[in-house]
N, C-alpha and C. Protein backbone atom coordinates (compact mmCIF):
# COMPACT_ATOMS: atom_id res chain seq x y z
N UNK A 1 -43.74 48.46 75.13
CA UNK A 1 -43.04 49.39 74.27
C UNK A 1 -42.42 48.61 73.13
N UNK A 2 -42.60 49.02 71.46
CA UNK A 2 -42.66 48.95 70.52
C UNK A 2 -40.82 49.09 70.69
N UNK A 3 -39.63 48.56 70.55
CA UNK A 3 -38.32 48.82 69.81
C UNK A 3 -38.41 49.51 68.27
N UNK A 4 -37.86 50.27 68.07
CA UNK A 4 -37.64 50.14 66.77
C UNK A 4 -36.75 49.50 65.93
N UNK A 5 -37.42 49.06 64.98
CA UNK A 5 -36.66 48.10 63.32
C UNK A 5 -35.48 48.82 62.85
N UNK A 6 -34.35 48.30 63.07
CA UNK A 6 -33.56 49.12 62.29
C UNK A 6 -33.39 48.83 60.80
N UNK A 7 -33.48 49.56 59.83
CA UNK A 7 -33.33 49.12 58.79
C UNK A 7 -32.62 48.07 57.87
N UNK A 8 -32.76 47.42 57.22
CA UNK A 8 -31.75 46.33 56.94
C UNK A 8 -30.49 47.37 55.95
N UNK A 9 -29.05 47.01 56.46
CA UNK A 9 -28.24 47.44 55.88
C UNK A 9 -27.35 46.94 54.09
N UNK A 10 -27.27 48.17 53.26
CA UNK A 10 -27.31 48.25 52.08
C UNK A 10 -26.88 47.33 51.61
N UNK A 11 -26.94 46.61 50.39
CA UNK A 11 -26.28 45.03 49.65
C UNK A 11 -26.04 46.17 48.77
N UNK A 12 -24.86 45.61 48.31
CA UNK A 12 -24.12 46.16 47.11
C UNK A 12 -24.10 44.78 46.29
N UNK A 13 -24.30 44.70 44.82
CA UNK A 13 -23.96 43.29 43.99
C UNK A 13 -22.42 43.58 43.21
N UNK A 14 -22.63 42.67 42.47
CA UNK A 14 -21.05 41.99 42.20
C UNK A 14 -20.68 43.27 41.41
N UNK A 15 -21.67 43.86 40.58
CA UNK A 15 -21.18 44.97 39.75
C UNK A 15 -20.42 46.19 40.22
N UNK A 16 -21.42 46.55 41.35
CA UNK A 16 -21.29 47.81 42.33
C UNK A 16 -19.74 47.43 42.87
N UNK A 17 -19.37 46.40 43.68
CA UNK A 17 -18.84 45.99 44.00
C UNK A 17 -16.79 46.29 43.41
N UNK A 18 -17.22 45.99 42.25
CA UNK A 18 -16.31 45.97 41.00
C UNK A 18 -15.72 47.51 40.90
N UNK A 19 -16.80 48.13 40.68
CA UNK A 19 -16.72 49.86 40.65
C UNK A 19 -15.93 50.12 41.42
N UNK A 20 -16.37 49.83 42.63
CA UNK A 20 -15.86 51.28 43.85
C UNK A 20 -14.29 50.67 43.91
N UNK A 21 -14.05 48.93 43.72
CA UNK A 21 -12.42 48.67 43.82
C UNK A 21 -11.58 49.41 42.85
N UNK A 22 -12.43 49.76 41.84
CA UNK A 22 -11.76 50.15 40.47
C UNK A 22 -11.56 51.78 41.00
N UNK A 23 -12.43 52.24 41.65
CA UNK A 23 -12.18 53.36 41.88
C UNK A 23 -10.74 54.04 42.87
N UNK A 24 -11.12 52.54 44.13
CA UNK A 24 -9.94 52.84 44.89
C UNK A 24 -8.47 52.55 44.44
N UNK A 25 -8.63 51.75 43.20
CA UNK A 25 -7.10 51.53 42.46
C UNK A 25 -7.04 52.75 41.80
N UNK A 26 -8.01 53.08 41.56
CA UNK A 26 -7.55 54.36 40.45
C UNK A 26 -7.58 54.07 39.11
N UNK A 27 -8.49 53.41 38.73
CA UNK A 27 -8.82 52.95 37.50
C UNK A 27 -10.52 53.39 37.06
N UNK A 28 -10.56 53.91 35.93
CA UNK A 28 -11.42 54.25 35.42
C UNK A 28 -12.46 53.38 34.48
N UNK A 29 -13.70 52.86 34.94
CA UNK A 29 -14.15 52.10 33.86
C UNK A 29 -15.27 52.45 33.36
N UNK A 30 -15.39 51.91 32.11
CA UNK A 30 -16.74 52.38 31.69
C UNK A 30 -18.23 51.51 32.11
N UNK A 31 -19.28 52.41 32.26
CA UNK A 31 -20.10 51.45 32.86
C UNK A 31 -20.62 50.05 32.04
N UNK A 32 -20.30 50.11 30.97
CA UNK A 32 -20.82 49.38 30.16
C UNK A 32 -20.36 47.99 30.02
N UNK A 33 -18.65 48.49 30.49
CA UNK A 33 -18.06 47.40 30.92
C UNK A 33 -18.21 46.59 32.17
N UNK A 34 -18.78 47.40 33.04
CA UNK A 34 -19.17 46.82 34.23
C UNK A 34 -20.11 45.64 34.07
N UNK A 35 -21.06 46.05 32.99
CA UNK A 35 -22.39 44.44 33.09
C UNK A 35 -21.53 43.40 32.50
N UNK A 36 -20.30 43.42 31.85
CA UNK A 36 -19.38 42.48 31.42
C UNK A 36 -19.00 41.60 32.70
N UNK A 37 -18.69 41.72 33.92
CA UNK A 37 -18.27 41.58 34.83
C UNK A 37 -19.49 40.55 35.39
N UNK A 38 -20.24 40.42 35.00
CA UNK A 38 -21.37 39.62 35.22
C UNK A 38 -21.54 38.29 34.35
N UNK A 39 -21.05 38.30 33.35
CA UNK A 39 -21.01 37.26 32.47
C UNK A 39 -19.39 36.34 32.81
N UNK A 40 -20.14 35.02 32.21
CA UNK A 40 -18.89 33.61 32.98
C UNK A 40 -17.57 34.03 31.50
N UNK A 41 -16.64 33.43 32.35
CA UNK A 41 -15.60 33.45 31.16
C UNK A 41 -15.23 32.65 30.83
N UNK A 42 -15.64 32.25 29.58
CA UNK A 42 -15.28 31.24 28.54
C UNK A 42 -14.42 30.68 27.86
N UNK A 43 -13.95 29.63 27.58
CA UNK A 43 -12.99 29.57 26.78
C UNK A 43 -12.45 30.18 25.58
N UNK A 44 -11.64 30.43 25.13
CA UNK A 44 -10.69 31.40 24.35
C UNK A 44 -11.42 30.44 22.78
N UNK A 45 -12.37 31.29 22.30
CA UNK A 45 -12.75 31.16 21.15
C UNK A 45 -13.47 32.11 20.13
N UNK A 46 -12.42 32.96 19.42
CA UNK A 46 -12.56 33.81 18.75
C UNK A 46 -14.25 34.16 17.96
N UNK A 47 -14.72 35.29 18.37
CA UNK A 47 -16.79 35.55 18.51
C UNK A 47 -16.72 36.56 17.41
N UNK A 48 -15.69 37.42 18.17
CA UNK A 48 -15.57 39.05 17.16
C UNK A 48 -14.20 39.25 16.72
N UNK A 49 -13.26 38.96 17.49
CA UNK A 49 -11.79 38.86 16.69
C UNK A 49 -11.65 38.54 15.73
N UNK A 50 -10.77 38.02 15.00
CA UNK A 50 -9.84 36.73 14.28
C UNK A 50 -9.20 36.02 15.19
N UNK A 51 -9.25 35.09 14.59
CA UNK A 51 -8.38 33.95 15.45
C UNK A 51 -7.11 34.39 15.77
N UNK A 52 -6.53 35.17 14.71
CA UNK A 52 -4.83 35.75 14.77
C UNK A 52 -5.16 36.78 15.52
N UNK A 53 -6.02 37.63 16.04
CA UNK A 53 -6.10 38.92 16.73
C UNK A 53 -6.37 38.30 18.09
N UNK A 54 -7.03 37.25 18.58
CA UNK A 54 -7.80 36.16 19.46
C UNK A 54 -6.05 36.05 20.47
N UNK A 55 -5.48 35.28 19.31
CA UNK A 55 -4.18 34.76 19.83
C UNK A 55 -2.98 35.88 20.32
N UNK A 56 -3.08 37.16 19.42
CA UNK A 56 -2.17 37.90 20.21
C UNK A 56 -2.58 38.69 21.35
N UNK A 57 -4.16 38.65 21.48
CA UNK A 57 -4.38 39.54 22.47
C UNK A 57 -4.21 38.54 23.76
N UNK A 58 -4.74 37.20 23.47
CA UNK A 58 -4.30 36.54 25.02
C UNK A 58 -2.64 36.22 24.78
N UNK A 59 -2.06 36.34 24.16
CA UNK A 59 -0.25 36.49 24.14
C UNK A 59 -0.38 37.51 25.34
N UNK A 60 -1.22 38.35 24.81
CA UNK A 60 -0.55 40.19 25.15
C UNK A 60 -0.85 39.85 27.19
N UNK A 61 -2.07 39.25 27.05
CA UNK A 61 -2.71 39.26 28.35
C UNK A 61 -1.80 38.19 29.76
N UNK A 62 -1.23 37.44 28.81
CA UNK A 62 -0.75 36.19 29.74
C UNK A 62 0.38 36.62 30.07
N UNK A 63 0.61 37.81 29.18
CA UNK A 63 2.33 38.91 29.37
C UNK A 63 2.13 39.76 31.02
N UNK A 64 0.98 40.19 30.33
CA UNK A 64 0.47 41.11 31.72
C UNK A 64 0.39 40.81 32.45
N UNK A 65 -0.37 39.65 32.92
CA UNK A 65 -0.85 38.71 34.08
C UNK A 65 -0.09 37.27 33.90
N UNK A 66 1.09 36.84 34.22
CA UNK A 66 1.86 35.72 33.75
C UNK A 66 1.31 34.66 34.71
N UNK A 67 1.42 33.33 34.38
CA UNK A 67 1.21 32.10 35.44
C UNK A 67 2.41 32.28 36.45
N UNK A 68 2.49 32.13 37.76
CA UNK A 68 3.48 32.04 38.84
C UNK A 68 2.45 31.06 39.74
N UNK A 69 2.82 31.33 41.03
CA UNK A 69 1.78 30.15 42.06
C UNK A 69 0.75 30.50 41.88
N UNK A 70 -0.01 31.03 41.04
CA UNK A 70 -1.33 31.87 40.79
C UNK A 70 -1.73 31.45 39.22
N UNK A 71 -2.76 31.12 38.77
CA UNK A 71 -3.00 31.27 37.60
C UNK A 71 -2.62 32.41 36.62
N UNK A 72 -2.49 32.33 35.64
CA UNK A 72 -2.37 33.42 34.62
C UNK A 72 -3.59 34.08 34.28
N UNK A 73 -3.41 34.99 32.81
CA UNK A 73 -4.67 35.61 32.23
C UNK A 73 -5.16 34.08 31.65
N UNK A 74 -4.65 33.28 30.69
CA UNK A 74 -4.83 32.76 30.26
C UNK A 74 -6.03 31.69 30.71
N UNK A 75 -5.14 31.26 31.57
CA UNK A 75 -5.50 29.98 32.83
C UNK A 75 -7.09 30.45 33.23
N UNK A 76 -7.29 31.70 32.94
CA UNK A 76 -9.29 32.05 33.80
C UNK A 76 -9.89 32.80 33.15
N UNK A 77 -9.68 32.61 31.65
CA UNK A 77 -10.09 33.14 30.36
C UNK A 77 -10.04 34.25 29.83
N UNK A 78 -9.06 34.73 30.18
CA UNK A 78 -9.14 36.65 29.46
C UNK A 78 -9.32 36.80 28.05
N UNK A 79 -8.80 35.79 27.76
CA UNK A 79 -8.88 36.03 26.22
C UNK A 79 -10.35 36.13 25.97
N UNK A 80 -11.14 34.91 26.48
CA UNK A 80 -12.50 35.09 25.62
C UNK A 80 -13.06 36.16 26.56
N UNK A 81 -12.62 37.10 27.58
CA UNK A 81 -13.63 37.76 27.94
C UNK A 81 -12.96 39.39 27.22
N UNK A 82 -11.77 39.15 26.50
CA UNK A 82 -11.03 40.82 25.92
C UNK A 82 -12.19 40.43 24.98
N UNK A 83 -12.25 38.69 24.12
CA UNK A 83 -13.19 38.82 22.96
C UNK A 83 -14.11 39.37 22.98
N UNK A 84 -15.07 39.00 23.80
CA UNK A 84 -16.41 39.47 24.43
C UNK A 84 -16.85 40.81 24.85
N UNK A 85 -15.75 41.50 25.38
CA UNK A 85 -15.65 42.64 25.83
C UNK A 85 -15.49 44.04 24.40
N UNK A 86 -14.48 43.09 23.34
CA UNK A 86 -14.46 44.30 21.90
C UNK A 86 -15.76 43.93 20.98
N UNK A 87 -16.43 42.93 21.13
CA UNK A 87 -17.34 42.36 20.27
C UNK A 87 -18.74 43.13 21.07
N UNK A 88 -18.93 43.51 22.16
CA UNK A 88 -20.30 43.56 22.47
C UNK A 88 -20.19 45.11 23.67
N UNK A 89 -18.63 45.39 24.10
CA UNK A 89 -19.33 46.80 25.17
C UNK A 89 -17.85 48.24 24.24
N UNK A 90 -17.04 47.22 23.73
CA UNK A 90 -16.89 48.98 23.59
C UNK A 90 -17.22 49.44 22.29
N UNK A 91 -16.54 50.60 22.08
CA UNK A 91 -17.41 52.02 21.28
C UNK A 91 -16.25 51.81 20.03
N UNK A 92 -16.78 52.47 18.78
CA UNK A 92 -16.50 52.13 17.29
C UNK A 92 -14.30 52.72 17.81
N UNK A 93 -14.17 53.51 18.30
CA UNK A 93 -13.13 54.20 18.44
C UNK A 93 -12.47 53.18 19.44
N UNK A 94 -12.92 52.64 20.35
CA UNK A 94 -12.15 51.60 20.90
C UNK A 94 -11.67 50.19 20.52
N UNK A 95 -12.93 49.94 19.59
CA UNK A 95 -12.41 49.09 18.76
C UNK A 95 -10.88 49.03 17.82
N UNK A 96 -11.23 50.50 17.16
CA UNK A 96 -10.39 50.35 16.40
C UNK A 96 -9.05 50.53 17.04
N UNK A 97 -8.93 51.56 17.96
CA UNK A 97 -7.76 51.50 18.98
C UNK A 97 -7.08 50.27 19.25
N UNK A 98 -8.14 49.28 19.55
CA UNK A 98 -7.77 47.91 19.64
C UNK A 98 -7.11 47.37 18.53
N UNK A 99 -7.95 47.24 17.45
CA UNK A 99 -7.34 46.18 16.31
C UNK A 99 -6.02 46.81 15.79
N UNK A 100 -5.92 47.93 16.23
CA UNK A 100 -5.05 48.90 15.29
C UNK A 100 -3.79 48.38 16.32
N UNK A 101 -4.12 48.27 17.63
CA UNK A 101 -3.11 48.48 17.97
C UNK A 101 -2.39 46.65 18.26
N UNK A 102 -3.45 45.86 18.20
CA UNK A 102 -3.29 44.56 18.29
C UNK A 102 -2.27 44.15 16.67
N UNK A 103 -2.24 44.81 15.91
CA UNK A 103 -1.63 44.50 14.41
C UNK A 103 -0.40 45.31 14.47
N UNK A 104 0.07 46.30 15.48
CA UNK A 104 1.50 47.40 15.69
C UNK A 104 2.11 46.10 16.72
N UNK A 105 1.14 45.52 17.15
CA UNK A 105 2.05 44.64 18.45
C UNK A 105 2.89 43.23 17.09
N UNK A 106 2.41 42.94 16.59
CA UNK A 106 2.17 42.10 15.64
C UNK A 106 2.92 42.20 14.69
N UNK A 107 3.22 43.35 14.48
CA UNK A 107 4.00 44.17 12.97
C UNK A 107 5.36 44.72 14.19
N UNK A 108 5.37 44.97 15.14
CA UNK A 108 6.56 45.14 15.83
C UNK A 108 7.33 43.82 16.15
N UNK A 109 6.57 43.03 16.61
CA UNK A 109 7.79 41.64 16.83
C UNK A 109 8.17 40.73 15.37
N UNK A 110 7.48 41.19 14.53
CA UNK A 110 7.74 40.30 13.12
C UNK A 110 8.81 41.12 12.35
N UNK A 111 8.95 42.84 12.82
CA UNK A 111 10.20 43.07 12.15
C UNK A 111 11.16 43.35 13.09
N UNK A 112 10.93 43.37 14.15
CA UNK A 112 12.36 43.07 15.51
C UNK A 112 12.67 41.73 15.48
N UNK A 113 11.85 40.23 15.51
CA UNK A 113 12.22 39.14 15.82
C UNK A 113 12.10 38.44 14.79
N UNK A 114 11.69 38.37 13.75
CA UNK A 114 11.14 37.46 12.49
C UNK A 114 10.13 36.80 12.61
N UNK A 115 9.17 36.78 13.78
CA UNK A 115 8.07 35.87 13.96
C UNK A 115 6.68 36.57 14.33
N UNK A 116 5.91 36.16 14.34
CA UNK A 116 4.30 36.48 14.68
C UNK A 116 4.69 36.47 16.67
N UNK A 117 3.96 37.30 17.10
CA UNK A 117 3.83 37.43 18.41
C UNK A 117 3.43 36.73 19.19
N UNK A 118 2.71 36.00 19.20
CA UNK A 118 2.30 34.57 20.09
C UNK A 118 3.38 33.73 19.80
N UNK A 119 4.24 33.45 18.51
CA UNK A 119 4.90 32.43 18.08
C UNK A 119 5.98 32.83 19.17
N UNK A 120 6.57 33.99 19.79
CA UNK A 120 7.65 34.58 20.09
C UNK A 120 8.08 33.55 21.88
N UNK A 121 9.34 33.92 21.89
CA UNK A 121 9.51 33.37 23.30
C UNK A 121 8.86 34.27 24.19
N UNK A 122 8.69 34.58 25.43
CA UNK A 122 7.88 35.51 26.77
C UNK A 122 9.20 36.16 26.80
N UNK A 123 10.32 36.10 26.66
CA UNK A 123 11.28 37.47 26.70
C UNK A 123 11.35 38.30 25.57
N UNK A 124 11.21 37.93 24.44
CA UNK A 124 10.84 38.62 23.38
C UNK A 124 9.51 39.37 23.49
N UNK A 125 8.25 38.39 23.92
CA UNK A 125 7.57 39.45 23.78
C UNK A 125 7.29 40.37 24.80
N UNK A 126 8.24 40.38 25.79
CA UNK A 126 8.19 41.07 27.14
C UNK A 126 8.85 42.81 26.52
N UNK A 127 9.77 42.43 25.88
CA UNK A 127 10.61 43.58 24.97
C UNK A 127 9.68 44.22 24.26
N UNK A 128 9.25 43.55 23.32
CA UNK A 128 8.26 44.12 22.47
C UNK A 128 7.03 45.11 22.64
N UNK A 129 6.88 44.46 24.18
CA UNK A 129 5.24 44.85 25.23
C UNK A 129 6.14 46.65 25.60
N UNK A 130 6.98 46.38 25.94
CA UNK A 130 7.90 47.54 26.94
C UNK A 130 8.29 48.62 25.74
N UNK A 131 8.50 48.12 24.71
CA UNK A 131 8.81 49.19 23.75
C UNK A 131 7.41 50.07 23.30
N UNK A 132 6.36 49.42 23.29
CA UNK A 132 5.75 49.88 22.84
C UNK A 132 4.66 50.48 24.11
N UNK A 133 4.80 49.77 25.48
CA UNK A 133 4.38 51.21 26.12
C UNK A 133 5.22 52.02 26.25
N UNK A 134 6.40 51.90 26.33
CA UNK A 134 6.88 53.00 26.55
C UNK A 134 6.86 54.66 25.36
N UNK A 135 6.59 53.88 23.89
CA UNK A 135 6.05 54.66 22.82
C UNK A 135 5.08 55.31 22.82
N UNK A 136 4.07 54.76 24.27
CA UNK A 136 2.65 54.96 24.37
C UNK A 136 2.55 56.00 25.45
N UNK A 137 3.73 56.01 26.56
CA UNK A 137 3.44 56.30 28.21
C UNK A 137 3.31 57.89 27.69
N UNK A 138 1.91 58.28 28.63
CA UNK A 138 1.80 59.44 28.91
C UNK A 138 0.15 59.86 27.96
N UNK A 139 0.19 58.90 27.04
CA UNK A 139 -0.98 59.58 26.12
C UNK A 139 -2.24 59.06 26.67
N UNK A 140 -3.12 60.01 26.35
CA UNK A 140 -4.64 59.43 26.75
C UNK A 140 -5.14 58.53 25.66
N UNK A 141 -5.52 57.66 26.14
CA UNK A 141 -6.29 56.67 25.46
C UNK A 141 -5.68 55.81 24.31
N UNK A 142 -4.47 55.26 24.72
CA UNK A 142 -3.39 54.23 24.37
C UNK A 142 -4.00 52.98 24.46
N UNK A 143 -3.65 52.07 23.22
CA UNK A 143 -3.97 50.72 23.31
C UNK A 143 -2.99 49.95 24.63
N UNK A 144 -1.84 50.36 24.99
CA UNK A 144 -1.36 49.64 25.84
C UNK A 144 -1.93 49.60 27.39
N UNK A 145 -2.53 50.95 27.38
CA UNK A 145 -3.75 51.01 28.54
C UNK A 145 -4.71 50.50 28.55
N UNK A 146 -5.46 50.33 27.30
CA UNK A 146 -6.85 49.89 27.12
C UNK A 146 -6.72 48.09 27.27
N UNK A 147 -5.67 47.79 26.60
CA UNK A 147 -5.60 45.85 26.88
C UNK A 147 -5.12 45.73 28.41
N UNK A 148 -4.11 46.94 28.76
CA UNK A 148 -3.64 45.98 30.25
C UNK A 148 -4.65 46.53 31.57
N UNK A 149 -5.41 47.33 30.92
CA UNK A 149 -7.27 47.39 31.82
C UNK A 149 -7.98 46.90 31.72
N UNK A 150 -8.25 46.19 30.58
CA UNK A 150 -8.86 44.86 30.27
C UNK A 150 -8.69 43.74 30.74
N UNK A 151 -7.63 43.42 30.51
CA UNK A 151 -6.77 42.10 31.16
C UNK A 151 -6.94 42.06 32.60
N UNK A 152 -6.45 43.19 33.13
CA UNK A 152 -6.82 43.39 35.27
C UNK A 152 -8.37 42.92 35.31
N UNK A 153 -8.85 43.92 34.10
CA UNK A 153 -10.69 43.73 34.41
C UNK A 153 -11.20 41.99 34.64
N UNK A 154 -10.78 41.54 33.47
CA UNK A 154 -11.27 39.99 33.44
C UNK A 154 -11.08 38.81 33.93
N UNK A 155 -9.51 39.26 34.43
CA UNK A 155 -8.32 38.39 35.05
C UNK A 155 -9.22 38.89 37.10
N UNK A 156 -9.57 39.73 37.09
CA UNK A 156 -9.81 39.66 38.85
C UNK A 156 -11.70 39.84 38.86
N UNK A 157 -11.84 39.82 37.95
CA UNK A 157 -13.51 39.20 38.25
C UNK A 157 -14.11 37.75 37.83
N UNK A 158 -12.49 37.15 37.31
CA UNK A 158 -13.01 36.04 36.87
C UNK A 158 -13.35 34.77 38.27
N UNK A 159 -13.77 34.20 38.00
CA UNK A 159 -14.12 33.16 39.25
C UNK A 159 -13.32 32.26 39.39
N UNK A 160 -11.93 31.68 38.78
CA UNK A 160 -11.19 30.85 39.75
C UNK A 160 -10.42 31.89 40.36
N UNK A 161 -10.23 33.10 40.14
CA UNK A 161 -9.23 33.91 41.17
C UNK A 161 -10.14 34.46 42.19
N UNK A 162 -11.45 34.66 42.05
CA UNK A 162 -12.35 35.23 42.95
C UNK A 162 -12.24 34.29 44.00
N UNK A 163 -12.09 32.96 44.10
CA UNK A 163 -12.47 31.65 44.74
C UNK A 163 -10.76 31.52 44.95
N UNK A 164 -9.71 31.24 44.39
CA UNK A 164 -8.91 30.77 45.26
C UNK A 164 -7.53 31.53 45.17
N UNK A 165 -7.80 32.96 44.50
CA UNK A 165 -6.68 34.02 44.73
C UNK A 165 -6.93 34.75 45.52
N UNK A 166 -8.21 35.49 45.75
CA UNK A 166 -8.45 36.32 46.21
C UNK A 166 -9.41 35.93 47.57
N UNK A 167 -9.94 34.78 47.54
CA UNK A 167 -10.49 33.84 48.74
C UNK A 167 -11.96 34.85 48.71
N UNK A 168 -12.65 35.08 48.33
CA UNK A 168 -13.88 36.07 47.99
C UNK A 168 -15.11 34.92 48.48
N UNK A 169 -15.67 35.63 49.47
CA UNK A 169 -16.79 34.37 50.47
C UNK A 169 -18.14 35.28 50.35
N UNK A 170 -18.99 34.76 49.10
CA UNK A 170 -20.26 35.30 48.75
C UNK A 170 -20.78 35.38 50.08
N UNK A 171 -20.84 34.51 50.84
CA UNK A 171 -21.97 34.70 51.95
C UNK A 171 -21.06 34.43 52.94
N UNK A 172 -20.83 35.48 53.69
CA UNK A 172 -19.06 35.41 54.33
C UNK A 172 -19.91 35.02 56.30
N UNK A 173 -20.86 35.09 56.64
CA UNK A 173 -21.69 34.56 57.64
C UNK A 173 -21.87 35.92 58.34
N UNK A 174 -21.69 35.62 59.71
CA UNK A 174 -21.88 36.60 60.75
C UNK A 174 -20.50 37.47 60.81
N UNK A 175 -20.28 38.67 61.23
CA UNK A 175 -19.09 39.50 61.53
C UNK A 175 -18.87 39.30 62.32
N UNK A 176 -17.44 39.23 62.97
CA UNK A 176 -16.70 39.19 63.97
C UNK A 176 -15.21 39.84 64.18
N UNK A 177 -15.52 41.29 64.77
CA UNK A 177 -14.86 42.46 64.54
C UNK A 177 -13.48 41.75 64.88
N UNK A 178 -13.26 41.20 65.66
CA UNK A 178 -11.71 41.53 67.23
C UNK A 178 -12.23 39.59 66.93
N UNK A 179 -11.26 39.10 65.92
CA UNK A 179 -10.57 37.52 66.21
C UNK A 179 -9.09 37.49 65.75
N UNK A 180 -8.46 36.98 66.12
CA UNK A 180 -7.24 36.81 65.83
C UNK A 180 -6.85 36.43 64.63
N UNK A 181 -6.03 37.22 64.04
CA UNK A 181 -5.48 36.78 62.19
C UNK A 181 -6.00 35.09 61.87
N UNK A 182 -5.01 34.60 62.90
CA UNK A 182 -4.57 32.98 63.22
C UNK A 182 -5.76 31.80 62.50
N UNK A 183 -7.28 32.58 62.92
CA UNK A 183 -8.36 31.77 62.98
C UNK A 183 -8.78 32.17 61.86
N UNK A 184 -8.89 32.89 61.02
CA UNK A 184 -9.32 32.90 59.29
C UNK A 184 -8.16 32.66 58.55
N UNK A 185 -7.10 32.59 58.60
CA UNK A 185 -6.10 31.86 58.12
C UNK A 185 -5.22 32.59 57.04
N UNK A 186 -4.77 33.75 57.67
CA UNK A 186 -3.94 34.62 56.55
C UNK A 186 -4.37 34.81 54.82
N UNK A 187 -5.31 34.60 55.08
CA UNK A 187 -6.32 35.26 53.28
C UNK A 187 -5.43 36.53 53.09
N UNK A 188 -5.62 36.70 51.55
CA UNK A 188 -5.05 38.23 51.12
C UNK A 188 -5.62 38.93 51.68
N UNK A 189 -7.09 39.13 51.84
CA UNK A 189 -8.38 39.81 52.34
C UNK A 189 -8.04 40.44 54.20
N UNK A 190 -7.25 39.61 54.69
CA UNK A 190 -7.07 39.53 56.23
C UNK A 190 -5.63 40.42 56.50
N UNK A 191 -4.65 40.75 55.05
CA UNK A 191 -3.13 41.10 55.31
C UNK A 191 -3.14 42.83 55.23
């Protein structure tokens, strides 16, 4: 007597993958942005920005995602992947959402503080960030939404947090339902 084959069970890739977390946070993405999520992230070198738009958007990003025992935005390239991301997946209206709103961030701390926004201390531009979502909270399709969804986007698919924030084991071996916390070693993944 013949057993039967059970089918091999479904692989999801890194993209798919990306989706359904985005879904269970409750975050909405576009698919387009998803094949972004596939590409390495590069060092912070202005493709489609300006260099001055380059610099306040990873200001804006390293605000969002700050260095603590964890890398920052900065530290695992957000900047070149916000670059990458306005230069090649979004749409003429997001763009401009962007630049428009990257030059209000820009034009707000230069007449609250006297300086350009990257130049600013991180409590200044922490003020600056807060005033202006809060100018923003509630509307659909706000630049302060669109950079700090960006920033989550690039900042947790990037690969030093995949590898040693988030402990993410491409080929994680055999399953083993019922072992004790103790023996995989308190990963975020395990809490």
């Amino acid at each position: 007597m013949v057993s039967p084959v059970e089918p091999p069970a479904p692989v999801i890739d890194r993209r798919e993958a990306i989706r359904r977390a985005a879904l269970l946070a409750g975050v909405v993405l576009s698919p387009r942005w998803l094949t972004l999520a596939d590409s390495p992230h590069l060092l912070a070198q202005a493709r489609y920005l300006t260099p001055a738009q380059l610099a306040i958007a990873g200001s804006i990003a390293e605000r969002i995602i700050p260095r603590t025992d964890t890398p920052g935005a900065a530290d695992v390239g957000v900047p070149a992947f916000l670059d990458l991301l306005y230069g090649e997946f979004m749409t003429e209206p997001e763009r401009q959402l962007f630049t428009t709103g990257l030059g209000n961030v820009d034009t707000a701390a230069t007449s609250a503080h006297g300086a350009a926004f990257p130049a600013l201390a991180p409590e200044r531009q922490d003020i600056v960030l807060r005033g202006i979502a809060r100018a923003e909270e509630g509307r659909e399709g706000s630049f302060f939404g669109l950079i700090r969804s960006a920033t989550v986007l690039g900042y947790f698919t990037s690969e030093p947090v995949g590898r040693n924030v988030l402990h993410y084991d491409p080929v994680p071996g055999r399953y083993d339902g019922c072992i004790p916390i103790e023996q995989v070693g308190r990963r975020n993944w395990t809490t």
